[in-house]
N, C-alpha and C. Protein backbone atom coordinates (compact mmCIF):
# COMPACT_ATOMS: atom_id res chain seq x y z
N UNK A 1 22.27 1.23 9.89
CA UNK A 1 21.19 1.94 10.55
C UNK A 1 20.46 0.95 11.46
N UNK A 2 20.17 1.51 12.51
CA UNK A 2 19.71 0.50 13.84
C UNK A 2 17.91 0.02 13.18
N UNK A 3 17.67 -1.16 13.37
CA UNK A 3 16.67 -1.61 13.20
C UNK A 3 15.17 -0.73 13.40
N UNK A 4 15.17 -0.53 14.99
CA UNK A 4 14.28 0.15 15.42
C UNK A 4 13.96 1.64 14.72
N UNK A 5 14.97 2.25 14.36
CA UNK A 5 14.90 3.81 13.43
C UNK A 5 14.36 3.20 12.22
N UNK A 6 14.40 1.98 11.56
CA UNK A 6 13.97 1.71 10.43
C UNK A 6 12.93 1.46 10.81
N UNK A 7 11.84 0.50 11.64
CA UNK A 7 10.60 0.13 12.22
C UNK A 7 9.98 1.29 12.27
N UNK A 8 10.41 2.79 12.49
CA UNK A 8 9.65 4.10 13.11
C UNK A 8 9.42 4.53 11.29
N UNK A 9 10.44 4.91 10.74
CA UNK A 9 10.17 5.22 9.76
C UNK A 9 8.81 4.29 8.66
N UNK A 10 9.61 3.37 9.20
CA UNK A 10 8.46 2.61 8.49
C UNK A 10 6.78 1.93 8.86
N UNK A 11 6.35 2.39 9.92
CA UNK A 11 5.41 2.96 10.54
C UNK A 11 4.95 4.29 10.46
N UNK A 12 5.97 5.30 10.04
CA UNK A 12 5.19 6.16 10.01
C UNK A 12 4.35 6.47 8.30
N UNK A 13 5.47 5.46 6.98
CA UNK A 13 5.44 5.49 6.18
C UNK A 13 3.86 4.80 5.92
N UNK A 14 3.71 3.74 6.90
CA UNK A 14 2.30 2.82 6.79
C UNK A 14 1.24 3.65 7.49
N UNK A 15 1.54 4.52 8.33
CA UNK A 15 0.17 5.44 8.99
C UNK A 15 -0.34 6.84 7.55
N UNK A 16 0.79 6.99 6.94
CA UNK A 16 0.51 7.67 6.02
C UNK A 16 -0.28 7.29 5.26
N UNK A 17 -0.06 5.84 4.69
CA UNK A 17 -0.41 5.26 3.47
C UNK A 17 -1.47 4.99 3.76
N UNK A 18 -1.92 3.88 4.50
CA UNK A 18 -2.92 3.39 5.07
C UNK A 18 -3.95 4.19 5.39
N UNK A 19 -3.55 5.18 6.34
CA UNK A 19 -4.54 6.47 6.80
C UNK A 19 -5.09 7.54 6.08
N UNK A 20 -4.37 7.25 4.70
CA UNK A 20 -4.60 8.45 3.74
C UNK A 20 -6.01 7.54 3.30
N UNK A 21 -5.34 6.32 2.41
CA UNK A 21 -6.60 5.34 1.91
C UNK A 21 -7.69 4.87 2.74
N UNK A 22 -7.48 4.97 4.21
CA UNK A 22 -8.38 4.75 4.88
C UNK A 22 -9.50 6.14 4.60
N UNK A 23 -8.82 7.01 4.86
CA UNK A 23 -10.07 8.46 4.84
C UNK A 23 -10.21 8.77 3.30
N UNK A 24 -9.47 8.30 2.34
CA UNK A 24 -10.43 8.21 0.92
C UNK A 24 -11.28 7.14 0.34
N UNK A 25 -10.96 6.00 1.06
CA UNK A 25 -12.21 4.85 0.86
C UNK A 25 -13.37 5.18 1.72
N UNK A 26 -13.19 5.51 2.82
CA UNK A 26 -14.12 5.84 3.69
C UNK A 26 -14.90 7.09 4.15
N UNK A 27 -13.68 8.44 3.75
CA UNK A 27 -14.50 9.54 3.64
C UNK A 27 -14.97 10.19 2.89
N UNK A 28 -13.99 10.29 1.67
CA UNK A 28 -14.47 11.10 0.38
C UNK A 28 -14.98 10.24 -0.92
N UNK A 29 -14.65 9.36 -1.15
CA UNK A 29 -15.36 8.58 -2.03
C UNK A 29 -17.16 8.02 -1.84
N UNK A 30 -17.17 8.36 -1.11
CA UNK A 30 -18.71 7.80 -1.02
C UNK A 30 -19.52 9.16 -1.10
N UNK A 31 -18.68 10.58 -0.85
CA UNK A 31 -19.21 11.83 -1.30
C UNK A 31 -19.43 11.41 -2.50
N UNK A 32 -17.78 11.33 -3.20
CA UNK A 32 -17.74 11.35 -5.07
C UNK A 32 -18.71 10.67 -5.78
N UNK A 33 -19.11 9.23 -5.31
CA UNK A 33 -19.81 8.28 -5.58
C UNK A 33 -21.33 9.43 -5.48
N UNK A 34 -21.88 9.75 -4.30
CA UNK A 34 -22.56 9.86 -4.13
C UNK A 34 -23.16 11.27 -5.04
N UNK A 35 -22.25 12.65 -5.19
CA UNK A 35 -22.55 13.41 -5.78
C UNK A 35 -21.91 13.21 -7.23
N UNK A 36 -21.53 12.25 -7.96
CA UNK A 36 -20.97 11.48 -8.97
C UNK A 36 -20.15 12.68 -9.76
N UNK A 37 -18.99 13.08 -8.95
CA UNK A 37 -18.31 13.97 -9.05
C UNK A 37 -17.08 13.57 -8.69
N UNK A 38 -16.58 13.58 -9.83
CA UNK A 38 -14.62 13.30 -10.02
C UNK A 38 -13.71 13.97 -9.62
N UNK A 39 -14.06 15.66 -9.71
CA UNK A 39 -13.43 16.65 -9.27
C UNK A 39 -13.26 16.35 -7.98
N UNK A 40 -13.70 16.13 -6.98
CA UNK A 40 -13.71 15.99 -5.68
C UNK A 40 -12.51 14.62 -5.27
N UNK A 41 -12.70 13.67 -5.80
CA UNK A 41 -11.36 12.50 -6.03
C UNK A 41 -10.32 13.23 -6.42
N UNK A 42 -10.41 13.65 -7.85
CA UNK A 42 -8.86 14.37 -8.36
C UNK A 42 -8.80 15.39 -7.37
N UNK A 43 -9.26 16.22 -6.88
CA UNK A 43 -8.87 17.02 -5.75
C UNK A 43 -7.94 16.54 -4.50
N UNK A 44 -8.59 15.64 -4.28
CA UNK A 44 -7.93 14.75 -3.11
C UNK A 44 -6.23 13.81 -3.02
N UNK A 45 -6.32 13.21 -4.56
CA UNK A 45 -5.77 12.68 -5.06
C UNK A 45 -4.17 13.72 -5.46
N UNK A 46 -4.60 14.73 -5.68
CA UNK A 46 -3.80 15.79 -6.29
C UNK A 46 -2.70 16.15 -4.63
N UNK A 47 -3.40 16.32 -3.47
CA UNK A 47 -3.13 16.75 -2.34
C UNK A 47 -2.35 15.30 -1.96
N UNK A 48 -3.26 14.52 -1.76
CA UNK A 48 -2.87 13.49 -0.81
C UNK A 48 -1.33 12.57 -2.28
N UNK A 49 -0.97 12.96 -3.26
CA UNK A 49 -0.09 12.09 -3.68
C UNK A 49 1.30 12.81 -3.33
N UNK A 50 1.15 13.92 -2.97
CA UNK A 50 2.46 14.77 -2.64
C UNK A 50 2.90 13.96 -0.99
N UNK A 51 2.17 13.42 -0.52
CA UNK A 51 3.09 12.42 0.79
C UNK A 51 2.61 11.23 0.51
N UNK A 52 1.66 10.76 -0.15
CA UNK A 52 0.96 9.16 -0.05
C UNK A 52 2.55 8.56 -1.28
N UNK A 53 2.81 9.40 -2.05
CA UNK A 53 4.15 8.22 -3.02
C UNK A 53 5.47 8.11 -1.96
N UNK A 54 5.93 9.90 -1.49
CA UNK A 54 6.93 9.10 -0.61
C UNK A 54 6.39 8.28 1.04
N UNK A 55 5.70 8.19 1.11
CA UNK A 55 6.00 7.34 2.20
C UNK A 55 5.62 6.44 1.62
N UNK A 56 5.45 5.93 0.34
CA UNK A 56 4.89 4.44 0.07
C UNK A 56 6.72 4.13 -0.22
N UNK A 57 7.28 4.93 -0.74
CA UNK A 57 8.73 4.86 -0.88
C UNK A 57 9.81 4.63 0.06
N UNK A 58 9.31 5.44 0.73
CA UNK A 58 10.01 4.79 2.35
C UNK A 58 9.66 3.59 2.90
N UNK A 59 8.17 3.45 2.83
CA UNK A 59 8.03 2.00 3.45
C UNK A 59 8.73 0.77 2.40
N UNK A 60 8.82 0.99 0.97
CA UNK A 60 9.77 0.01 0.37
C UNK A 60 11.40 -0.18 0.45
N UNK A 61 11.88 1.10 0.78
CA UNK A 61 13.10 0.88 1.24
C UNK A 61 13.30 0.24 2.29
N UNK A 62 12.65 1.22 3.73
CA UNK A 62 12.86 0.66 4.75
C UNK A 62 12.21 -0.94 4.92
N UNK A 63 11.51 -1.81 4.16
CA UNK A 63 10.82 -2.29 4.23
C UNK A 63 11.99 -3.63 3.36
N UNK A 64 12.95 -2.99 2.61
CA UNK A 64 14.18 -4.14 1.70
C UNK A 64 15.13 -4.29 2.69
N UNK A 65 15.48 -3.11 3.75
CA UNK A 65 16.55 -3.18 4.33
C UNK A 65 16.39 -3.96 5.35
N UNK A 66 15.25 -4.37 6.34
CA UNK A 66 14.63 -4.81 7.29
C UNK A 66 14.41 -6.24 6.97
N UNK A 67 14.26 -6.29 5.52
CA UNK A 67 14.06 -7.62 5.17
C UNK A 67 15.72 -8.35 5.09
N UNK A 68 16.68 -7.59 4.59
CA UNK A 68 17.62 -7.96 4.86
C UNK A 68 18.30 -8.10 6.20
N UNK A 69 18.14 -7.18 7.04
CA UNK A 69 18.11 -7.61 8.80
C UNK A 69 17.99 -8.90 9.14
N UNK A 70 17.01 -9.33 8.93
CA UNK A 70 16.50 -10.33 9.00
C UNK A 70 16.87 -11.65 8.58
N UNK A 71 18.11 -11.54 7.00
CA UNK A 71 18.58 -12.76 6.73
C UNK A 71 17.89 -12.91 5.49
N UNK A 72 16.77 -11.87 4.90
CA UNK A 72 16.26 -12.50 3.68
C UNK A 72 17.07 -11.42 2.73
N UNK A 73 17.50 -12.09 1.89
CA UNK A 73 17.83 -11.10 0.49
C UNK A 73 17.14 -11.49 -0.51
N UNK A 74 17.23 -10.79 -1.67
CA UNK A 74 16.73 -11.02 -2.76
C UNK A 74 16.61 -12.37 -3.29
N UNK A 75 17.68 -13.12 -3.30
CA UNK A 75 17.66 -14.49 -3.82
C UNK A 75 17.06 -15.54 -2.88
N UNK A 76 16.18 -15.00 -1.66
CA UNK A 76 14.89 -15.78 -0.69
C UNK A 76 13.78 -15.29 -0.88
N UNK A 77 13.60 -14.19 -1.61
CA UNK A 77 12.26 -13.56 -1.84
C UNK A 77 11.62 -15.01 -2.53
N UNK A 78 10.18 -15.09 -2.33
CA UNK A 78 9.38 -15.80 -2.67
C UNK A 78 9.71 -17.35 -2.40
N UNK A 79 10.99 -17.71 -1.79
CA UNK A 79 10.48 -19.20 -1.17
C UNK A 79 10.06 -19.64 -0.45
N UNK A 80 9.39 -18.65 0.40
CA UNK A 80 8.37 -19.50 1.72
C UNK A 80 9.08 -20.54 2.69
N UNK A 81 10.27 -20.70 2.64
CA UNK A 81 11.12 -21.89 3.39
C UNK A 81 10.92 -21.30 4.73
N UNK A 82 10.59 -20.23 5.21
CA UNK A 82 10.88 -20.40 6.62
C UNK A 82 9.34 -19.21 7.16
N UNK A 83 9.44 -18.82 8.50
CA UNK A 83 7.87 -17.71 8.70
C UNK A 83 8.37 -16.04 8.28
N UNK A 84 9.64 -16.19 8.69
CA UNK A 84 10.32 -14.53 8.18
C UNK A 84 10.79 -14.50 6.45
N UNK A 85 11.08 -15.45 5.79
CA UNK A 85 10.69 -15.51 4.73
C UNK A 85 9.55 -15.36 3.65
N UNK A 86 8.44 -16.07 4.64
CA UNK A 86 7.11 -15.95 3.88
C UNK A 86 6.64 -14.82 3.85
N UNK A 87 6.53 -14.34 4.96
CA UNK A 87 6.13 -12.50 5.83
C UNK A 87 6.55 -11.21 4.35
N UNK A 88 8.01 -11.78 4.45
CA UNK A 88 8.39 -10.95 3.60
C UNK A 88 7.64 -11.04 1.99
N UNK A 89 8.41 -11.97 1.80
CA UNK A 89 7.21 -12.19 0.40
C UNK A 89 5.67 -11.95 0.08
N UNK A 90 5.02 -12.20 0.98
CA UNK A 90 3.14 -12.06 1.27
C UNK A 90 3.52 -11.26 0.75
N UNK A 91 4.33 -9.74 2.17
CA UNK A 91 4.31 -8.47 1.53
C UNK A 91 5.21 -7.91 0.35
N UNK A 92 6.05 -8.16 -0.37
CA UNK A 92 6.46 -7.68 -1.66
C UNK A 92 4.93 -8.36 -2.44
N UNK A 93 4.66 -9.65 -2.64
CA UNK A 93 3.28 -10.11 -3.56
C UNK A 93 2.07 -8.77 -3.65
N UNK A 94 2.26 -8.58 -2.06
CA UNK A 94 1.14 -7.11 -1.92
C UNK A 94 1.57 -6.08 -2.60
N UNK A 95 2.52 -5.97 -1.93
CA UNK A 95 3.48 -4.57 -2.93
C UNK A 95 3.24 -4.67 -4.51
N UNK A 96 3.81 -5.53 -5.45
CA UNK A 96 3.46 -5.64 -6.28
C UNK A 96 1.85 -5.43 -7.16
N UNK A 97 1.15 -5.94 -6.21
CA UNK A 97 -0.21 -6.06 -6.77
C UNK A 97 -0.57 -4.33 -6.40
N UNK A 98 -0.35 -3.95 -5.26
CA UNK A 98 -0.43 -2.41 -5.55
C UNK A 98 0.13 -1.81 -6.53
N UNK A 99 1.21 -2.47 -7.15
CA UNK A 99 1.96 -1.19 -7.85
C UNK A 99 1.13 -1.47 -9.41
N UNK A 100 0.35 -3.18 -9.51
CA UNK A 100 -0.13 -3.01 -10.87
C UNK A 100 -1.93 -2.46 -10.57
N UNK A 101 -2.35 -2.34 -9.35
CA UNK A 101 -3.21 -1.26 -9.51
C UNK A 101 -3.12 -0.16 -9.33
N UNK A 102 -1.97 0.82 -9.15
CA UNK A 102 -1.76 1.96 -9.34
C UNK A 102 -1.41 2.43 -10.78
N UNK A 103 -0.82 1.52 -11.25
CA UNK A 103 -0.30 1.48 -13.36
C UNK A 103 -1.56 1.63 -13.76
N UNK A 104 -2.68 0.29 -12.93
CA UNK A 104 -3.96 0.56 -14.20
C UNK A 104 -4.61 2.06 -13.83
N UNK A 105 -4.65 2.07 -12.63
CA UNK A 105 -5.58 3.54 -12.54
C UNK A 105 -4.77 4.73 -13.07
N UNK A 106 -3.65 5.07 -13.25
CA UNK A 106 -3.12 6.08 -13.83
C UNK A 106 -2.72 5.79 -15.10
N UNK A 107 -3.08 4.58 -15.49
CA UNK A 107 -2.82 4.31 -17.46
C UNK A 107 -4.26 4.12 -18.15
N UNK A 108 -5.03 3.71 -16.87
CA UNK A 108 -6.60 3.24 -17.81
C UNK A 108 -7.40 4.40 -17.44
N UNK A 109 -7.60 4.23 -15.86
CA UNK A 109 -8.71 4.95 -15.20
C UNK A 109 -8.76 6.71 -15.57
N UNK A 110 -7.47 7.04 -15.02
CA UNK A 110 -8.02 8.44 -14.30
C UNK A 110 -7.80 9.05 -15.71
N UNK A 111 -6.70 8.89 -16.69
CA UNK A 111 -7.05 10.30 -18.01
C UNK A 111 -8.29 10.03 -18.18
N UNK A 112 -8.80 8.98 -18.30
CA UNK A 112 -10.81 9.01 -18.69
C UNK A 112 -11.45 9.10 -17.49
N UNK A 113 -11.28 9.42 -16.37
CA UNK A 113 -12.13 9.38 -15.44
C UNK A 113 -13.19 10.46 -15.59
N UNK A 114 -14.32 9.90 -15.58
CA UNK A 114 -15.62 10.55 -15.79
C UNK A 114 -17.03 9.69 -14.78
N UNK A 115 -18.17 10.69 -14.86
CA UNK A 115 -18.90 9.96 -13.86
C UNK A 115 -19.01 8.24 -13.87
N UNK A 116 -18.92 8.37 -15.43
CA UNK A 116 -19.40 6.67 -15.95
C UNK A 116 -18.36 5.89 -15.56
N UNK A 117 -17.13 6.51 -15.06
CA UNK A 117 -15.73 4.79 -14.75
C UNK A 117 -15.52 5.42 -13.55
N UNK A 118 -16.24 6.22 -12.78
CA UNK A 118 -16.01 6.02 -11.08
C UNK A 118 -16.44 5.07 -10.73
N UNK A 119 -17.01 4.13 -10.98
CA UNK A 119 -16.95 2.68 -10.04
C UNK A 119 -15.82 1.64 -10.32
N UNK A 120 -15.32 2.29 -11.46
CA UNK A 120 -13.81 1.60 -11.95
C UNK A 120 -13.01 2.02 -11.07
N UNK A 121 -12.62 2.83 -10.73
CA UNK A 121 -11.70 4.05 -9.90
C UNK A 121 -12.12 3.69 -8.08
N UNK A 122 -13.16 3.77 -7.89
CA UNK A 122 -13.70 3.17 -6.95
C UNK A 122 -13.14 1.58 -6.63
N UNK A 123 -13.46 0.72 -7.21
CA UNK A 123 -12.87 -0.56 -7.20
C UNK A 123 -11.58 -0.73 -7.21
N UNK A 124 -10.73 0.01 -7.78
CA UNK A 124 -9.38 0.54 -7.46
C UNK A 124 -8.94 0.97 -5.92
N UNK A 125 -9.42 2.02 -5.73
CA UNK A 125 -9.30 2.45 -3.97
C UNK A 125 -9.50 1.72 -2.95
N UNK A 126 -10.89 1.01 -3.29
CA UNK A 126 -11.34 -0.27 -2.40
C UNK A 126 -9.90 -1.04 -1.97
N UNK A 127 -9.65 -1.50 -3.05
CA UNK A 127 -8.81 -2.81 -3.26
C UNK A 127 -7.28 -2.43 -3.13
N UNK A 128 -6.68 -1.31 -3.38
CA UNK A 128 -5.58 -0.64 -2.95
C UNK A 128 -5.58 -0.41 -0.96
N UNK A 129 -7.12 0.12 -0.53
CA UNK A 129 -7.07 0.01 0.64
C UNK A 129 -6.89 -1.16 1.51
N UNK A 130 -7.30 -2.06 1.04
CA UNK A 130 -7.32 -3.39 1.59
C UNK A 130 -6.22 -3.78 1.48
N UNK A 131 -5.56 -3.95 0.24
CA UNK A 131 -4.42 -4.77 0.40
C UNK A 131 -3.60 -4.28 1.22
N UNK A 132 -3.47 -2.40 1.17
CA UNK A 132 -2.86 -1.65 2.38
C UNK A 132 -3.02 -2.13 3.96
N UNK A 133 -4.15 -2.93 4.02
CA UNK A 133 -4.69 -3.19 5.78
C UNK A 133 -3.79 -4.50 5.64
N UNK A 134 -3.95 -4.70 4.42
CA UNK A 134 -3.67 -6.87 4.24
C UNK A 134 -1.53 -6.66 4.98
N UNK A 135 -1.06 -5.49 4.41
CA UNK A 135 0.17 -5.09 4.23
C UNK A 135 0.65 -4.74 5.88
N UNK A 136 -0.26 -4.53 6.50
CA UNK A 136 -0.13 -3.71 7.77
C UNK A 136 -0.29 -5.19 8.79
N UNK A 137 -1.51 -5.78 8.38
CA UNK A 137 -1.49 -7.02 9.10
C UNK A 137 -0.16 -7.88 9.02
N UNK A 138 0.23 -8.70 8.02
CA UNK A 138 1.43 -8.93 7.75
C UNK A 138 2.47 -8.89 8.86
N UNK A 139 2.57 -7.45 8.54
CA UNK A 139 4.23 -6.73 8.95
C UNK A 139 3.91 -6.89 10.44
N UNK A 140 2.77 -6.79 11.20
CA UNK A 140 2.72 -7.25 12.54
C UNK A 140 3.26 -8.79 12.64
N UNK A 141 3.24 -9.90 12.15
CA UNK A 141 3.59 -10.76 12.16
C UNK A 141 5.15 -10.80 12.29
N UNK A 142 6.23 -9.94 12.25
CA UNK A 142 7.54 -10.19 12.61
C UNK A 142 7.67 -10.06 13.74
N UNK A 143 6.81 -9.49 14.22
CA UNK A 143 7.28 -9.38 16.20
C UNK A 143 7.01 -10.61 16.14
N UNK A 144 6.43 -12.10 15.76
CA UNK A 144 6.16 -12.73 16.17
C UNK A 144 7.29 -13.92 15.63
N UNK A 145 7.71 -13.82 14.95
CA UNK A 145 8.72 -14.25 14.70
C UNK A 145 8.64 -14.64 12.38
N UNK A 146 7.78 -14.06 12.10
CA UNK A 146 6.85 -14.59 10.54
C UNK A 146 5.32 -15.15 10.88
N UNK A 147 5.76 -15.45 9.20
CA UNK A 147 3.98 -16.20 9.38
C UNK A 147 4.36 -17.45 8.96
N UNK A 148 3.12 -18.41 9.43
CA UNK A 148 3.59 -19.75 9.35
C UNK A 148 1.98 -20.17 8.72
N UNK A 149 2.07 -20.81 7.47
CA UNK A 149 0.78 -21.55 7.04
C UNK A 149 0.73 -22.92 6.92
């Protein structure tokens, strides 16, 4: 599969992701927060996970195969030896750390989510959004050839 069809998909997989968490860190959570109402999150949450998992799914596929394009396979993940090496890794490290704050909020947070652990749940979204921007920044770095520290 041609590179560029993988880049689209996987852009569109990051406008999803990103744009979803962007308008629930920024639009509806500060309702929830504000009218300290959960229903309004699980509402959102309920809607927005029917495209926010697959395109987080697509962006990991398209996101292994691209890395292999590139010359990195599995057995270069995490050595930093070169800037398209590191790039990649930052983002699986991100990946990862999303996937263990998505475990805690759907193993700790949300069966108890109540007014009293929305700032738990909250701190969750925050920090899922960010690393999402951290993930987006990144992946701009291959037009450039990686990242170099």
């Amino acid at each position: 599969m041609s590179h560029h069809f993988l880049l689209i998909l996987h852009l569109l997989g990051a406008a999803v992701w990103v744009g979803g968490h962007l308008v629930l860190a920024l639009g509806i959570l500060p309702e929830v927060l504000k009218k300290r109402d959960p229903e309004l999150l699980l509402a959102f949450e309920r809607k927005y996970e029917k495209i926010g998992i697959p395109a987080l799914l697509i962006m990991v596929i398209t996101g292994i195969w691209m890395a292999y394009q590139f010359g990195v396979d599995v057995s270069q993940w995490f050595h930093f030896a070169n800037p398209v090496e590191t790039a990649v890794s930052v983002k699986l490290t991100l990946l990862f750390t999303t996937i263990l704050f998505a475990l805690s909020a759907n193993i700790s947070v949300l069966p108890k989510l109540s007014t009293r652990t929305l700032p738990v749940m909250a701190f969750h979204i925050i920090c899922v959004t960010v690393i999402g921007i951290l993930m987006l920044i990144v992946g701009s770095f291959f037009r450039y050839g990686g990242l170099s520290f």
